[in-house]
C-alpha atoms as a PDB file:
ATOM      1  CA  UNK A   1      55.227 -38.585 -84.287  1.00  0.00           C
ATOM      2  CA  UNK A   2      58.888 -39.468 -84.429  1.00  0.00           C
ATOM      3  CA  UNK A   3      59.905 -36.308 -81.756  1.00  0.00           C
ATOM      4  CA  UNK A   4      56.965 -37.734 -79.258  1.00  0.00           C
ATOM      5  CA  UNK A   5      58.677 -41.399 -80.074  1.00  0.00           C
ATOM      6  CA  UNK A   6      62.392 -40.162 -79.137  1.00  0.00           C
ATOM      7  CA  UNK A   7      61.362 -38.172 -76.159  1.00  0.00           C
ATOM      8  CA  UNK A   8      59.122 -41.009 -74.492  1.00  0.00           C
ATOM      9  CA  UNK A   9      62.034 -43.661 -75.390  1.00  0.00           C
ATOM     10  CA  UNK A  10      64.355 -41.081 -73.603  1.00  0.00           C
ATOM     11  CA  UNK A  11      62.090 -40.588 -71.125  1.00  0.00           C
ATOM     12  CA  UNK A  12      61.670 -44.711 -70.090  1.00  0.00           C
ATOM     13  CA  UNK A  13      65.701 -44.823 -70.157  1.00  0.00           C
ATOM     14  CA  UNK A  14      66.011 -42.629 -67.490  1.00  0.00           C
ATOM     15  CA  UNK A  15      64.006 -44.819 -65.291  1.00  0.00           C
ATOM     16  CA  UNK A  16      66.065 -47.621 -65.679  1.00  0.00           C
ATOM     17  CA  UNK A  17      69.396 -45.577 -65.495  1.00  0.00           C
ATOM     18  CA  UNK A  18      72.111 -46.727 -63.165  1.00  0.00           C
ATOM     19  CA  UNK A  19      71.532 -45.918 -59.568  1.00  0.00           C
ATOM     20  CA  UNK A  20      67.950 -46.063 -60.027  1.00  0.00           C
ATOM     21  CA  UNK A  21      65.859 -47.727 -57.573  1.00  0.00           C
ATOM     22  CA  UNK A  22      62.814 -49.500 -57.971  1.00  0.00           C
ATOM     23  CA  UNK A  23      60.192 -51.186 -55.176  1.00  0.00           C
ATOM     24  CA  UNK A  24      57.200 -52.963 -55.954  1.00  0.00           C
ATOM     25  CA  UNK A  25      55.666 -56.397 -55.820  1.00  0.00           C
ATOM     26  CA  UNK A  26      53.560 -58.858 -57.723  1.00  0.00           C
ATOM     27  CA  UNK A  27      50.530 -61.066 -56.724  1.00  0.00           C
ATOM     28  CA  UNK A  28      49.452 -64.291 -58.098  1.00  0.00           C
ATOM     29  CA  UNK A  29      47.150 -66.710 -58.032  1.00  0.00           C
ATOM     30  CA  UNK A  30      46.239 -70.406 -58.844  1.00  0.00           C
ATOM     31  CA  UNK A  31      44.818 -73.611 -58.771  1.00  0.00           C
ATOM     32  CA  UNK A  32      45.651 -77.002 -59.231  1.00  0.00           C
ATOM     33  CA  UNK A  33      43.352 -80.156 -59.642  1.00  0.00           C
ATOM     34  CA  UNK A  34      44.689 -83.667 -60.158  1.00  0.00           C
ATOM     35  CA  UNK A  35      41.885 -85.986 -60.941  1.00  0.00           C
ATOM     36  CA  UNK A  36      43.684 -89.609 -61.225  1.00  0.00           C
ATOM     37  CA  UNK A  37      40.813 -92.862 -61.536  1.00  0.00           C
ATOM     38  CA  UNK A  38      42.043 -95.048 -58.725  1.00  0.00           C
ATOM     39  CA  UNK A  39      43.774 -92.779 -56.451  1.00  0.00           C
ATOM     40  CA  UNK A  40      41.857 -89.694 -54.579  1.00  0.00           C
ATOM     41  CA  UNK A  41      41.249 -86.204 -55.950  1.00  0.00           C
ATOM     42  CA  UNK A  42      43.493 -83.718 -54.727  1.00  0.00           C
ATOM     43  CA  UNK A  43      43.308 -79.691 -54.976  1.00  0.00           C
ATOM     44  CA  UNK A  44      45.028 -77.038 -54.223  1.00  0.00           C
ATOM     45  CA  UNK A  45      44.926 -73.147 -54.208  1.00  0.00           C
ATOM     46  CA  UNK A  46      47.517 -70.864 -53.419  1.00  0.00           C
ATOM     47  CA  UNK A  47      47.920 -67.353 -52.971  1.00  0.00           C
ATOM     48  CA  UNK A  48      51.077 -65.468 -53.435  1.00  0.00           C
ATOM     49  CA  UNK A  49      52.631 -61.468 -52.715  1.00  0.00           C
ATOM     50  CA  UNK A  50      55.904 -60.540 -53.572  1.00  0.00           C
ATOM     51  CA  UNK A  51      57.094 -57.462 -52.656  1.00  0.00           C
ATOM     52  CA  UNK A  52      60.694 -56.860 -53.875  1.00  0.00           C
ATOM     53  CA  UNK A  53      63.195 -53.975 -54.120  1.00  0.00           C
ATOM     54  CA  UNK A  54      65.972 -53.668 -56.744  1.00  0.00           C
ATOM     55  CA  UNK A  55      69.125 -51.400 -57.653  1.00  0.00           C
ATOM     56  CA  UNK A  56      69.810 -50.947 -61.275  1.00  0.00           C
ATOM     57  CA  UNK A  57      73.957 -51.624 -61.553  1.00  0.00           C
ATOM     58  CA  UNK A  58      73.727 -50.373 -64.483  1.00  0.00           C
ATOM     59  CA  UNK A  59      71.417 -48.852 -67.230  1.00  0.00           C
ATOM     60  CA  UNK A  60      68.208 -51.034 -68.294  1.00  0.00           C
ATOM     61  CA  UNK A  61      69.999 -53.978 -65.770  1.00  0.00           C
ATOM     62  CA  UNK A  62      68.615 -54.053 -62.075  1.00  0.00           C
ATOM     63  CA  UNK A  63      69.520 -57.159 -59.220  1.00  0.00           C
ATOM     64  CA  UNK A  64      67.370 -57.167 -56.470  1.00  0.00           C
ATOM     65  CA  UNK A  65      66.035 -59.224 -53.412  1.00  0.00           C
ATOM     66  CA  UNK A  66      61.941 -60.302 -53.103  1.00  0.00           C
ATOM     67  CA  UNK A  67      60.207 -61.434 -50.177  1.00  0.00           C
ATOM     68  CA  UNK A  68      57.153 -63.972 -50.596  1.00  0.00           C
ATOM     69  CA  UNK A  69      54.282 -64.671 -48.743  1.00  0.00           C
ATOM     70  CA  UNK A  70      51.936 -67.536 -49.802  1.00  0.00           C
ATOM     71  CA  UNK A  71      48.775 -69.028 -48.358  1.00  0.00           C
ATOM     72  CA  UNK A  72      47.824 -72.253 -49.491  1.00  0.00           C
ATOM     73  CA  UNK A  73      44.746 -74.597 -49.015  1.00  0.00           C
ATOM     74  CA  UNK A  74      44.661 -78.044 -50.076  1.00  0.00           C
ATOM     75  CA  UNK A  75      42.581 -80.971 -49.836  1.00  0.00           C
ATOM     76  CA  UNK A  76      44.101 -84.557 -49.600  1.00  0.00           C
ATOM     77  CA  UNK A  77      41.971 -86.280 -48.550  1.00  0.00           C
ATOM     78  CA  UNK A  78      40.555 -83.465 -46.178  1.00  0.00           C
ATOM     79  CA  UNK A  79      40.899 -79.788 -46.518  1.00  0.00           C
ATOM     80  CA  UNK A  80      44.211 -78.465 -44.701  1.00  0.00           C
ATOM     81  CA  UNK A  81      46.248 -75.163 -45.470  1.00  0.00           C
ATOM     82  CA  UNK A  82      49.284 -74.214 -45.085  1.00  0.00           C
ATOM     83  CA  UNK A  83      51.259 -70.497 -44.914  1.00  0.00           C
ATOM     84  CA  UNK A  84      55.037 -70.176 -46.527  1.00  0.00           C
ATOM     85  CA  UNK A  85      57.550 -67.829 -45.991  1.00  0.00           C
ATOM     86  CA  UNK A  86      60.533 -66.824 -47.726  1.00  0.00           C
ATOM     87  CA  UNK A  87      62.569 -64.814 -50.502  1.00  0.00           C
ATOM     88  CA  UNK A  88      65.940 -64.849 -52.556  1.00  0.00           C
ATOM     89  CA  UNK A  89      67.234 -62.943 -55.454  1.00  0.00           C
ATOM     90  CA  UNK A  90      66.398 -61.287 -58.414  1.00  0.00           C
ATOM     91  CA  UNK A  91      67.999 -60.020 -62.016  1.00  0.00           C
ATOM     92  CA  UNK A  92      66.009 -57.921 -64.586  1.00  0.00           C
ATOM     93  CA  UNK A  93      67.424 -56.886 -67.928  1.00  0.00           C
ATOM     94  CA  UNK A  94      64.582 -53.525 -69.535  1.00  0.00           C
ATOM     95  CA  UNK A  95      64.322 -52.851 -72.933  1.00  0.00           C
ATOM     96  CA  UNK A  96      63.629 -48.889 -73.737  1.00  0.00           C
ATOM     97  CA  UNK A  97      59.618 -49.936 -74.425  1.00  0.00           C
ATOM     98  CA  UNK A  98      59.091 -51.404 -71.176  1.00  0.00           C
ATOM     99  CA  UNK A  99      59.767 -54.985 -71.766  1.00  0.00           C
ATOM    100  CA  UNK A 100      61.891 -57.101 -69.445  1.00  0.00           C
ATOM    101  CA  UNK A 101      63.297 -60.299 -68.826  1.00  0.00           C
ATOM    102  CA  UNK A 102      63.463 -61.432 -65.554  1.00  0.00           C
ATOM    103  CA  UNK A 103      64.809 -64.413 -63.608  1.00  0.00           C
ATOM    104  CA  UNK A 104      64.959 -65.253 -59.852  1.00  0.00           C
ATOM    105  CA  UNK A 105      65.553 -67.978 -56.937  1.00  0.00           C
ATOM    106  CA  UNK A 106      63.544 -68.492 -53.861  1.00  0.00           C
ATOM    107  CA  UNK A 107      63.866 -70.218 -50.707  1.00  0.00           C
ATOM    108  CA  UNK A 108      60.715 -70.804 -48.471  1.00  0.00           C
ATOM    109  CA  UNK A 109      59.449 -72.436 -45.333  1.00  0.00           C
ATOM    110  CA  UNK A 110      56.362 -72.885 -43.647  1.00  0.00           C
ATOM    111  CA  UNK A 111      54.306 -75.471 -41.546  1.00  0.00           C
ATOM    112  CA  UNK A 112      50.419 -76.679 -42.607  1.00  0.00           C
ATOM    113  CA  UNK A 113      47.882 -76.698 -39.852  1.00  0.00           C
ATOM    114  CA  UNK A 114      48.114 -80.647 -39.357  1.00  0.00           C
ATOM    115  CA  UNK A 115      51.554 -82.490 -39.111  1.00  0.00           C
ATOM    116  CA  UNK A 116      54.150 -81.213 -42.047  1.00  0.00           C
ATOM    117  CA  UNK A 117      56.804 -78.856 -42.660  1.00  0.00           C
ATOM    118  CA  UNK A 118      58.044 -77.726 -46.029  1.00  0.00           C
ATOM    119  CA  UNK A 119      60.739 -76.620 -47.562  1.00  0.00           C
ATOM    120  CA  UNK A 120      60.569 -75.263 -51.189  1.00  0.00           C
ATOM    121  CA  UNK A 121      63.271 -74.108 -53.515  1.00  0.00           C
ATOM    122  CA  UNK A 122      62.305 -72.674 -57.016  1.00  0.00           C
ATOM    123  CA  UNK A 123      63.473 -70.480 -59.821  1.00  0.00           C
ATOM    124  CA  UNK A 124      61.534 -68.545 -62.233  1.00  0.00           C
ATOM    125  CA  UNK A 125      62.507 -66.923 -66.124  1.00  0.00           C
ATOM    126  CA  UNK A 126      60.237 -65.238 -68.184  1.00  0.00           C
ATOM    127  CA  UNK A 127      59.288 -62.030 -70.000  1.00  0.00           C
ATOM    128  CA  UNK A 128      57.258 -58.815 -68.444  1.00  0.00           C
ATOM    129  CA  UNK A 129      56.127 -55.526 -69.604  1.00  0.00           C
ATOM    130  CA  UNK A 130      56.059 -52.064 -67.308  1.00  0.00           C
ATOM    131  CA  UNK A 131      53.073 -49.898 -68.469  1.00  0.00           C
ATOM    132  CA  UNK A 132      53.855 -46.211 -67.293  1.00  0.00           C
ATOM    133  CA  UNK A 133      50.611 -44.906 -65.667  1.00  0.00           C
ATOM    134  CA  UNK A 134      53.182 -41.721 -64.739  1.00  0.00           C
ATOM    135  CA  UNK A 135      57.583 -41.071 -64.872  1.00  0.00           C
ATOM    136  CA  UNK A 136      57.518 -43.396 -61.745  1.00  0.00           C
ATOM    137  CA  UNK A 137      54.872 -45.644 -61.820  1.00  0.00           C
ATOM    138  CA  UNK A 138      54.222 -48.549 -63.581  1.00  0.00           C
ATOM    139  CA  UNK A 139      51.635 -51.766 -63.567  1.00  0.00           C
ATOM    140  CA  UNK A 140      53.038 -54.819 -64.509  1.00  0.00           C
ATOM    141  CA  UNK A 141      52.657 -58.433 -66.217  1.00  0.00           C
ATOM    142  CA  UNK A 142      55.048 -60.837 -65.690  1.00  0.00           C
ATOM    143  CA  UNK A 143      54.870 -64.623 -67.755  1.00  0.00           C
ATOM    144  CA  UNK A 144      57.018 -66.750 -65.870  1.00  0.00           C
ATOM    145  CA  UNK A 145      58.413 -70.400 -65.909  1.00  0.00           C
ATOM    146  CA  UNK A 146      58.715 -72.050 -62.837  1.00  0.00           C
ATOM    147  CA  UNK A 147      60.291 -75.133 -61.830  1.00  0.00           C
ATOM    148  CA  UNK A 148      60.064 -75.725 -57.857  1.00  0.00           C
ATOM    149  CA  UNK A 149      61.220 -78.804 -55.645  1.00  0.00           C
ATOM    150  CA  UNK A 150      59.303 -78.962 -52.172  1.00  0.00           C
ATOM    151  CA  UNK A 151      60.681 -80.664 -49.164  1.00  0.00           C
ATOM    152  CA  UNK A 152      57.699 -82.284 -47.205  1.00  0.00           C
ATOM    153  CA  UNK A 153      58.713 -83.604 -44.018  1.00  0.00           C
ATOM    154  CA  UNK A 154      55.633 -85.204 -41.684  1.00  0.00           C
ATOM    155  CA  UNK A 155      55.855 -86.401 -37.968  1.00  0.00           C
ATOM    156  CA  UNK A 156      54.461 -88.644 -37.099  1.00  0.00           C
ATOM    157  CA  UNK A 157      53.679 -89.685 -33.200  1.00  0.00           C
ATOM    158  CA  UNK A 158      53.440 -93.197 -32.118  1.00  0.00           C
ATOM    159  CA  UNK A 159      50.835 -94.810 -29.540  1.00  0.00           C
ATOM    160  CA  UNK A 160      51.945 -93.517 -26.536  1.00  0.00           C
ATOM    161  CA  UNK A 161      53.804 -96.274 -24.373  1.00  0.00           C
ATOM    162  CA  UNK A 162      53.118 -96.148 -20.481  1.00  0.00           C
ATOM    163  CA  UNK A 163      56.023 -97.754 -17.816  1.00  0.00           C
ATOM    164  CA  UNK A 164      56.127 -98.210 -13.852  1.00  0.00           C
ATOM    165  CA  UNK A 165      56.632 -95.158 -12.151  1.00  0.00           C
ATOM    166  CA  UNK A 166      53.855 -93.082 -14.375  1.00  0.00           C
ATOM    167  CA  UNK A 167      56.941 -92.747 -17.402  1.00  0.00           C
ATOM    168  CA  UNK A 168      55.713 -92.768 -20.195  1.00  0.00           C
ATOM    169  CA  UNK A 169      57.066 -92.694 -23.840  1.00  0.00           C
ATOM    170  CA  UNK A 170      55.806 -91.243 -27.052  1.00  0.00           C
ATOM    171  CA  UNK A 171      58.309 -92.520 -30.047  1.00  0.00           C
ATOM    172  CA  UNK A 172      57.861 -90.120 -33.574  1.00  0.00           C
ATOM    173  CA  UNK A 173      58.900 -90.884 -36.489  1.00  0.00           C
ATOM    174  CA  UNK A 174      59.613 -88.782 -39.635  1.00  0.00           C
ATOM    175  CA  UNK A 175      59.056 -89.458 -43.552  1.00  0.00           C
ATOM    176  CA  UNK A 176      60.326 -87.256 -45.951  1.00  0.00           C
ATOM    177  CA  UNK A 177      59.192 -86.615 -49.422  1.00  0.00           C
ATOM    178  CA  UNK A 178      60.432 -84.584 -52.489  1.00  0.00           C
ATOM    179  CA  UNK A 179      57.989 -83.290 -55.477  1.00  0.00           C
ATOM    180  CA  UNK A 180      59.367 -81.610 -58.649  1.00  0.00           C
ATOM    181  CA  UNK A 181      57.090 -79.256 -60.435  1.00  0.00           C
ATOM    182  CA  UNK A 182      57.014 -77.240 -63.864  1.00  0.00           C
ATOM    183  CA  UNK A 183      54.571 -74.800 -64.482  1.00  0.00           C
ATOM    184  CA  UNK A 184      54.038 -71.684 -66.459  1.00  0.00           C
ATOM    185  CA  UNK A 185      52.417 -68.377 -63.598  1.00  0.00           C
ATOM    186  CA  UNK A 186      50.721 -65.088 -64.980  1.00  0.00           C
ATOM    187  CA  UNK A 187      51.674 -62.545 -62.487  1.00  0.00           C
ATOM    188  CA  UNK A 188      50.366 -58.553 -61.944  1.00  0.00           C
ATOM    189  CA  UNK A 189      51.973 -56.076 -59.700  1.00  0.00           C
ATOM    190  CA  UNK A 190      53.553 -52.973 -59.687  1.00  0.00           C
ATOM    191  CA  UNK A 191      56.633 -50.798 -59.458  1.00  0.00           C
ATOM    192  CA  UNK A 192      57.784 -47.866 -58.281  1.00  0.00           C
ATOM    193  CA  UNK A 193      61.022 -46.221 -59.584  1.00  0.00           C
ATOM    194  CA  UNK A 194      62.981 -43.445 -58.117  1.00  0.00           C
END
């Protein structure tokens, strides 16, 4: 028992030795419902992929860059949806039994199908574990805290205004908006180390 201990905790080092590389992803998924008596229901679903790719610096520490892609569909007060794009850094710290902690920053953008933009900038920290299905492969779990601040900006377009001479004018205006959020995200994915 203690040989077969040594030689898979030997074993899971040298995947996260210095110069090692890893590529993978996650996915996630959620929902949120606010329910307030006075003011209208709102909902919202997103879906989210992340692939990433990383560098370990040194042993059992790898820094990285992700990409995200997220689809989101909301209703307030009709249904509208939205896609974001974006990525940022990443730092993960592996203990020889597959646990990590990892933390990262994003930047996205995107547009919803109506009349707003968004901009959203968020970190995440939390713990994961890497279950070797083989020496290279490994499904993952990831419980991460999230704090994000979105950036809504709407235009709006005014009633158009018709001169002499067929010129016409068609004023906008622009209101901007900032929402902090905390939340707690389950995430699965995978990773490939070579």
């Amino acid at each position: 028992m203690l040989v077969l201990s040594m030689l898979t905790t030997r074993a899971q080092e040298e995947r996260f030795a210095r110069g090692t590389v890893m590529v993978g992803g996650q996915f996630s998924a959620d929902k949120i419902e606010i329910n307030e008596s006075g003011i209208h229901d709102y909902s919202e679903r997103r879906l989210t992929i992340n692939p990433s790719v990383g560098y370990f610096i040194v042993d059992r520490l790898a820094l990285g860059l992700n990409a995200n892609a997220t689809y989101m569909q909301f209703n307030l007060p009709k249904t509208d949806h939205a896609f974001l794009f974006g990525g940022g850094p990443f730092v993960r710290y592996y203990l020889p039994s597959g646990f990590f902690l990892m933390s990262q920053v994003n930047y996205a953008f995107g547009q919803n199908s109506s009349i707003a933009n968004f901009n959203v900038f968020d970190y995440s920290l939390g713990p994961g574990y890497s279950l070797f299905l083989n020496k290279n492969v490994a499904l993952e779990a990831l419980l991460c805290f999230q704090h994000s601040r979105t950036r809504y900006t709407y235009r709006y377009d005014m009633i158009d205004i018709e001169y002499e001479n067929d010129f016409r004018l068609s004023p906008t205006y622009k209101v901007e908006e900032t929402e902090n959020n905390n939340k707690v995200e389950f995430k699965v994915g995978f990773q490939i180390f070579f």
